[in-house]
C-alpha atoms as a PDB file:
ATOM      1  CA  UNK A   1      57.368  92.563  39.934  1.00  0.00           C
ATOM      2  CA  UNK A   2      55.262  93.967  42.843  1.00  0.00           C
ATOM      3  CA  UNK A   3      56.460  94.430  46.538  1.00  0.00           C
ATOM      4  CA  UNK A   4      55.590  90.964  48.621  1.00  0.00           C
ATOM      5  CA  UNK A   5      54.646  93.080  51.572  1.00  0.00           C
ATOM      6  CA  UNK A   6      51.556  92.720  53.103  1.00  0.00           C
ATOM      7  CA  UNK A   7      49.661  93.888  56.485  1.00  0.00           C
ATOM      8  CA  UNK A   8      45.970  93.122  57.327  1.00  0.00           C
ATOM      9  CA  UNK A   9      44.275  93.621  54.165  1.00  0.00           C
ATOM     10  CA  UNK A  10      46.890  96.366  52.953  1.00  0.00           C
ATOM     11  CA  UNK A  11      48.929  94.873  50.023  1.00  0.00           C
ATOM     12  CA  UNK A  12      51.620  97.141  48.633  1.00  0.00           C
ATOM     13  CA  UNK A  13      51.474  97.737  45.139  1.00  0.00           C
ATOM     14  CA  UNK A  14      54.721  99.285  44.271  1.00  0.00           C
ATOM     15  CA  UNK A  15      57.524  98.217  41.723  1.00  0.00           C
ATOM     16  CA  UNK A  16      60.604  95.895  43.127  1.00  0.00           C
ATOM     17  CA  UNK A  17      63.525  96.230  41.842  1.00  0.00           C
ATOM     18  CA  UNK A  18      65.141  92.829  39.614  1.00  0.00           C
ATOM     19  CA  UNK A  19      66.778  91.319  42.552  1.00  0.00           C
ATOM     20  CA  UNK A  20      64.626  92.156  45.359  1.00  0.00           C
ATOM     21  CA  UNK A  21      60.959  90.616  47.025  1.00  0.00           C
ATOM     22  CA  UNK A  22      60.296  94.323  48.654  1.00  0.00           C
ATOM     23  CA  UNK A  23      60.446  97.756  47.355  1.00  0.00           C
ATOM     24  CA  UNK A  24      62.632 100.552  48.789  1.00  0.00           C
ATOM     25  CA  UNK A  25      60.173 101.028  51.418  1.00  0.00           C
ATOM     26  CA  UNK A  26      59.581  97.854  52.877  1.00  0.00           C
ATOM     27  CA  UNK A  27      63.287  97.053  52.372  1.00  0.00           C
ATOM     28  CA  UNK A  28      64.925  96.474  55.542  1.00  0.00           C
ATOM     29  CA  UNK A  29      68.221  98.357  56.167  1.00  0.00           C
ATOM     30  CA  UNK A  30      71.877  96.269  55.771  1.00  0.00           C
ATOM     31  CA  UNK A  31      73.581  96.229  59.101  1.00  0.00           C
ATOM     32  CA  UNK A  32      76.641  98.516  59.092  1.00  0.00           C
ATOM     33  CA  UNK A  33      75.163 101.744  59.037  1.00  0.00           C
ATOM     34  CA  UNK A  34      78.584 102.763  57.727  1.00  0.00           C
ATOM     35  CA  UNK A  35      78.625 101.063  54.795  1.00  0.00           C
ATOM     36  CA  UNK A  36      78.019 102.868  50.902  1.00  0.00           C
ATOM     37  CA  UNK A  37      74.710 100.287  50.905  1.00  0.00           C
ATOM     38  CA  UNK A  38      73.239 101.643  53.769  1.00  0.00           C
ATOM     39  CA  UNK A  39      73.424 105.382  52.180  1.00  0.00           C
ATOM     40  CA  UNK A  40      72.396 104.256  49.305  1.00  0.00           C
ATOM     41  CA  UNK A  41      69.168 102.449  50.684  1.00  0.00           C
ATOM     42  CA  UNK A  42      68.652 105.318  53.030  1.00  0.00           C
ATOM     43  CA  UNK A  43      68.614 108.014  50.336  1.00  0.00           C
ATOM     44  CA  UNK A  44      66.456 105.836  48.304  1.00  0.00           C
ATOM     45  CA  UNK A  45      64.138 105.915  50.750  1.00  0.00           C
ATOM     46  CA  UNK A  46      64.196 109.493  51.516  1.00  0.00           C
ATOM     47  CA  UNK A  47      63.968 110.097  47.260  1.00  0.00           C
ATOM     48  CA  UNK A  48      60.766 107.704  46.930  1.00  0.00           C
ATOM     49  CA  UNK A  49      58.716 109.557  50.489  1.00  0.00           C
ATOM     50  CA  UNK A  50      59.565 112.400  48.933  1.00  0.00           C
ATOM     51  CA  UNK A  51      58.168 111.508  45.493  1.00  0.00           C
ATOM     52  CA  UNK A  52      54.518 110.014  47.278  1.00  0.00           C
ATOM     53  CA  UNK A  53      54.385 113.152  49.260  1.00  0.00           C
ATOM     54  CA  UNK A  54      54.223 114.964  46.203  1.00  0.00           C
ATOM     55  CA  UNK A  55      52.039 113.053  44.766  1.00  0.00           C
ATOM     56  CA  UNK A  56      49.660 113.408  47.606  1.00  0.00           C
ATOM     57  CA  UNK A  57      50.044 109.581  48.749  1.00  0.00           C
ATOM     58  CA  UNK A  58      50.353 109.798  51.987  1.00  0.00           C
ATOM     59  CA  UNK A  59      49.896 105.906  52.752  1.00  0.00           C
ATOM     60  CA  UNK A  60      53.368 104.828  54.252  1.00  0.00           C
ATOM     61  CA  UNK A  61      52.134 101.244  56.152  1.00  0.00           C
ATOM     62  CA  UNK A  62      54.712  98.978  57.242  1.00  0.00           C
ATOM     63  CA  UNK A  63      57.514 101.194  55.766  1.00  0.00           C
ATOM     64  CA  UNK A  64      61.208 100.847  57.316  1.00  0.00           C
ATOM     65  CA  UNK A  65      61.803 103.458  58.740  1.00  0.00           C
ATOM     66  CA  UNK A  66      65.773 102.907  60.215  1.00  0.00           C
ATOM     67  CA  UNK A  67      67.821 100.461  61.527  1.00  0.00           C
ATOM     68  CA  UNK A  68      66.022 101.112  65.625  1.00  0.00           C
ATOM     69  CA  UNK A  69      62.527 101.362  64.779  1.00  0.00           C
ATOM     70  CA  UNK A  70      60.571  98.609  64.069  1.00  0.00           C
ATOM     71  CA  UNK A  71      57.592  98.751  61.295  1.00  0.00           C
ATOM     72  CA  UNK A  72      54.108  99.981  61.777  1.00  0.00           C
ATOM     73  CA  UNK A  73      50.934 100.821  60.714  1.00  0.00           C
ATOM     74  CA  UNK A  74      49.849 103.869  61.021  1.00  0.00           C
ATOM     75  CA  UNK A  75      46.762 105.354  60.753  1.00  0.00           C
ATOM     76  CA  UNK A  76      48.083 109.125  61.484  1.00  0.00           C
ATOM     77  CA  UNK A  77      49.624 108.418  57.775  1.00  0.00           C
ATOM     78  CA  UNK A  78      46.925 106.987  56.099  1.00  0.00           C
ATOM     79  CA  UNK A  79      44.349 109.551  55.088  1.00  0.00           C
ATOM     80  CA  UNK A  80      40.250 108.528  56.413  1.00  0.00           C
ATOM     81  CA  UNK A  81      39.163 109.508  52.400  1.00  0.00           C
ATOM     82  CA  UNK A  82      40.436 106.513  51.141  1.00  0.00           C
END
């Protein structure tokens, strides 16, 4: 199944996994930043940017950043060659 998230025209196209409606990016955070779910979302995260950076995708729209920052697009990530 493909991430629901969508902004403007931009429709993400990556993989969800079985029990989810967003990918790891798009995913929001759980609450308790103590808890083992929160690590494991966060280094998720981490492991998949790191995996489009070296692929050379450098589109990260709408992505979750952390718990205090809200979503955005942003054109600093997105590359004008596209």
């Amino acid at each position: 199944m493909i991430c629901k998230y969508k902004f403007k025209d931009f429709k993400c196209k990556e993989t969800v996994d079985t029990d989810q409606e967003y990918c790891i990016l798009h995913r929001e955070f759980p609450e308790d930043p103590q808890s083992i779910e929160f690590s494991a979302v966060l280094s998720a995260k981490y492991d998949k940017v790191q995996e489009k950076i070296s692929k050379r995708d450098y589109k990260f729209v709408g992505v979750s950043a952390g718990p205090n920052l809200t979503p955005r697009a942003d054109p600093i990530l997105t590359p004008l060659d596209d």
